[in-house]
C-alpha atoms as a PDB file:
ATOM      1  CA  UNK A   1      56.376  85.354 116.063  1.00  0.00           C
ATOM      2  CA  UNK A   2      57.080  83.224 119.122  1.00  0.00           C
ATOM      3  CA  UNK A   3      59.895  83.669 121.401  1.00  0.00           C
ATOM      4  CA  UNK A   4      60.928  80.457 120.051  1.00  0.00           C
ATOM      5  CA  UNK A   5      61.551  81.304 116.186  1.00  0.00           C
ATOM      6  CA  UNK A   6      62.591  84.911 117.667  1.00  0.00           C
ATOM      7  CA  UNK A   7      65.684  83.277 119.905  1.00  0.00           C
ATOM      8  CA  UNK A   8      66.650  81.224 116.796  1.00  0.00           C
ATOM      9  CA  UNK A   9      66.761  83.441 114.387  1.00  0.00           C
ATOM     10  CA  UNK A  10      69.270  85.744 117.059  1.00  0.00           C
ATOM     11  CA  UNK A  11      72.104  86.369 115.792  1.00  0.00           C
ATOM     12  CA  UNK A  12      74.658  84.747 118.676  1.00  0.00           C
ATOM     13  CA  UNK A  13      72.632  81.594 118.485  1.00  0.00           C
ATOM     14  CA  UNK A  14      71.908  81.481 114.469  1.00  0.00           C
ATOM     15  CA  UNK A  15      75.437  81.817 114.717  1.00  0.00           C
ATOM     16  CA  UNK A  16      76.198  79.147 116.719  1.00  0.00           C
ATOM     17  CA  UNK A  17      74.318  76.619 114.692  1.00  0.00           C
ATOM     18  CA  UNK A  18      76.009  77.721 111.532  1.00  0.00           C
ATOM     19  CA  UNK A  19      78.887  76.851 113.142  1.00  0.00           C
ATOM     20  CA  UNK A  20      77.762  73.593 114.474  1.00  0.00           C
ATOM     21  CA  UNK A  21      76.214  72.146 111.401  1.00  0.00           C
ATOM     22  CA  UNK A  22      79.981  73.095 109.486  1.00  0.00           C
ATOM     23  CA  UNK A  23      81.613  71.088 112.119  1.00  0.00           C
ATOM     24  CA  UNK A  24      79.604  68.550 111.440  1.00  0.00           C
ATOM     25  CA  UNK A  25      79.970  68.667 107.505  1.00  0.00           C
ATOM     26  CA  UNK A  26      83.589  68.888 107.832  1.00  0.00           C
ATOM     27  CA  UNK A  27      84.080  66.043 109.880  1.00  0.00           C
ATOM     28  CA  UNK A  28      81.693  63.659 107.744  1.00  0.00           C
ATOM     29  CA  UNK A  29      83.480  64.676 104.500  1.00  0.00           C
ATOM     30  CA  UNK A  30      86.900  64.243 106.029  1.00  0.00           C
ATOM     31  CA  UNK A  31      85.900  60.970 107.336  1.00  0.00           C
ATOM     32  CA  UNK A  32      84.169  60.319 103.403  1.00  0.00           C
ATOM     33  CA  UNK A  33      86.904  61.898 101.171  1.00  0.00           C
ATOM     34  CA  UNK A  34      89.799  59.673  99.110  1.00  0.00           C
ATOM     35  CA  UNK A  35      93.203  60.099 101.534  1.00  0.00           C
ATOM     36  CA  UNK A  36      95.845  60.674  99.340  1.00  0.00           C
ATOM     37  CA  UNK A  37      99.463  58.827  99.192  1.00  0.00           C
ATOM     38  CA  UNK A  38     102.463  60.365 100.859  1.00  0.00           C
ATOM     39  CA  UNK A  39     104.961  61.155  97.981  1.00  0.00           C
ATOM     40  CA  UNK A  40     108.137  63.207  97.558  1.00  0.00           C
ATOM     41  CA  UNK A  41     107.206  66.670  96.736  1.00  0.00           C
ATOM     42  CA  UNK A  42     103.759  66.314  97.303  1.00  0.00           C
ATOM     43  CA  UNK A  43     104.214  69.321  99.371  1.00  0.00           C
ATOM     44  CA  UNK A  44     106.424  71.238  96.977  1.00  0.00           C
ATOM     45  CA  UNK A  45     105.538  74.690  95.016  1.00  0.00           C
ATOM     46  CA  UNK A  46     104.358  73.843  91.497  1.00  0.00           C
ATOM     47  CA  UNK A  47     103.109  76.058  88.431  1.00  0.00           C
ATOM     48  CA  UNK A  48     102.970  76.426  84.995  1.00  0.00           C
ATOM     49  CA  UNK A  49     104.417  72.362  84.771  1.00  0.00           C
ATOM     50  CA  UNK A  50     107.287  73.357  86.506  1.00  0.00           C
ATOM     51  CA  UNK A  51     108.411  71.720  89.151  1.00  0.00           C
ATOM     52  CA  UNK A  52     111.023  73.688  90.411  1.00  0.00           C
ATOM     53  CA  UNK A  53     111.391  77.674  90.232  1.00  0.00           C
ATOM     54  CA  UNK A  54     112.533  80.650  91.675  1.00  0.00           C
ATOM     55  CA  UNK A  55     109.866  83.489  92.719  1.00  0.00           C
ATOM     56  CA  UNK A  56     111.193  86.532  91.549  1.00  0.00           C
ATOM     57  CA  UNK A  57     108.182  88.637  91.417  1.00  0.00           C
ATOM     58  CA  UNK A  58     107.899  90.213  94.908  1.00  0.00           C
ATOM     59  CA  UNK A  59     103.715  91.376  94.986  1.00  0.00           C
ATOM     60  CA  UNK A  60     103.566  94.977  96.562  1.00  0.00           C
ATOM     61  CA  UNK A  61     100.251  96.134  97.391  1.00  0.00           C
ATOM     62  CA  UNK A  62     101.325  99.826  97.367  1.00  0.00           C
ATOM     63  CA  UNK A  63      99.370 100.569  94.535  1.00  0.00           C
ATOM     64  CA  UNK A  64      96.326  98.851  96.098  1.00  0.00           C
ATOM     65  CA  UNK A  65      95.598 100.183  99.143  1.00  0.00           C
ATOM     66  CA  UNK A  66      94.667 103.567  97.214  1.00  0.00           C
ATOM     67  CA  UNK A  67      92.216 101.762  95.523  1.00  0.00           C
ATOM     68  CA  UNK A  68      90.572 100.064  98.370  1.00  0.00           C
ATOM     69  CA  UNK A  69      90.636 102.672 100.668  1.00  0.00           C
ATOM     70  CA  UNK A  70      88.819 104.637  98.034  1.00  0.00           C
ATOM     71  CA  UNK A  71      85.968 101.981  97.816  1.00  0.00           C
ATOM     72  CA  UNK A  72      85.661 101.519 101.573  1.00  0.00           C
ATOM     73  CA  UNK A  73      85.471 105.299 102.229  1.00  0.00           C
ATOM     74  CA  UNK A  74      82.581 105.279  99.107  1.00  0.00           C
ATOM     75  CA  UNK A  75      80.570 102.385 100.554  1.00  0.00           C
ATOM     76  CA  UNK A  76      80.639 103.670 104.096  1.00  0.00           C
ATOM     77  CA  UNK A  77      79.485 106.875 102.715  1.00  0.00           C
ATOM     78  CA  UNK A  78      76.651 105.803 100.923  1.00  0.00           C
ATOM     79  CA  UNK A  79      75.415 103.164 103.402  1.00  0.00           C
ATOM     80  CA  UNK A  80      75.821 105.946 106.037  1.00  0.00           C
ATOM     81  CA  UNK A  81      74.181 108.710 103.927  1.00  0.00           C
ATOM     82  CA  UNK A  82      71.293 106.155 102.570  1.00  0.00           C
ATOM     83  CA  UNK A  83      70.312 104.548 106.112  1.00  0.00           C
ATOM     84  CA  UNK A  84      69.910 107.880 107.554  1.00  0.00           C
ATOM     85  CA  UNK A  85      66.275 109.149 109.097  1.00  0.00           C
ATOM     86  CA  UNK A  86      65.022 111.957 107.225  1.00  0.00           C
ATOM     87  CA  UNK A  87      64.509 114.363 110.106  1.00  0.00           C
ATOM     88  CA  UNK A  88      68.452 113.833 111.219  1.00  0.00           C
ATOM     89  CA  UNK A  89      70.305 115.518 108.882  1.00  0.00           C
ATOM     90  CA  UNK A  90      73.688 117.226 110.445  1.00  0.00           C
ATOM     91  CA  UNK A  91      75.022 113.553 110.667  1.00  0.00           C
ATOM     92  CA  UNK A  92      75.430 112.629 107.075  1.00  0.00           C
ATOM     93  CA  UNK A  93      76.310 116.044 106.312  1.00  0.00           C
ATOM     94  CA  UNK A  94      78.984 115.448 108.877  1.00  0.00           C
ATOM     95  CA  UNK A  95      80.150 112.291 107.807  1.00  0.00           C
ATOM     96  CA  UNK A  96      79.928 113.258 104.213  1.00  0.00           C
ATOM     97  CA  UNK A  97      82.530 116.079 105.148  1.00  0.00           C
ATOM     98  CA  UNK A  98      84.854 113.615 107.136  1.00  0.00           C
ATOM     99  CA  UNK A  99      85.110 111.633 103.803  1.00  0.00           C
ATOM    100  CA  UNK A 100      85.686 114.550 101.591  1.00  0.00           C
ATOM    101  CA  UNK A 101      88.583 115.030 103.920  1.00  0.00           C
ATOM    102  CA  UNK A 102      89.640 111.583 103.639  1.00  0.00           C
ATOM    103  CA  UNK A 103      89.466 111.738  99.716  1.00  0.00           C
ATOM    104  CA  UNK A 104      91.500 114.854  99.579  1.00  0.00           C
ATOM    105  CA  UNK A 105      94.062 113.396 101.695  1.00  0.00           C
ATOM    106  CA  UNK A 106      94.422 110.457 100.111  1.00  0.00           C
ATOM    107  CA  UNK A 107      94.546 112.087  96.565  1.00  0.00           C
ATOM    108  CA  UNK A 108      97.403 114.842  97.573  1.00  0.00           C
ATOM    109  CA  UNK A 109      99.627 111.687  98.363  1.00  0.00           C
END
């Protein structure tokens, strides 16, 4: 590989041109898309072919976070305990105690 392709595919400057080339697609479509016609209530909250209501359902993501923080401390886990060399062992075994710990915890609240 040349140090061409190998300073292009890095991941600062791969970066970079991901972000140049969505400039550049957002300004052509903005510049290519229908503009729309200012109206009264175009802005306004609408659902369920109602024009008007009143939010009464107040979302609470108590119940949630259990959930997720159960996932992330699984996925962690595994990516830490499967990306592991074979001859470095007290590391996972570490880390695989830290998230026991963390799953107790959260599963005494």
């Amino acid at each position: 590989m040349s140090m061409g392709s190998f300073l292009i595919l890095s991941p600062p400057i791969a970066f970079l041109i991901f972000i140049i080339v969505g400039l550049g697609l957002s300004i052509v479509a903005s510049r290519i898309s229908a503009v729309g016609t200012e109206s009264e209530g175009k802005y306004k909250a609408y659902a369920c072919g109602q024009s008007s209501f009143n939010n009464l359902v107040r979302p609470d993501y108590r119940q949630f976070f259990p959930v997720a923080y159960f996932f992330t401390i699984m996925h962690v886990l595994v990516l830490v305990v499967a990306t592991v060399p074979t001859d470095a062992l007290t590391l996972p075994l570490l880390y695989v105690a830290v998230g026991v710990l963390a799953l107790v915890i959260l599963f005494r609240r």
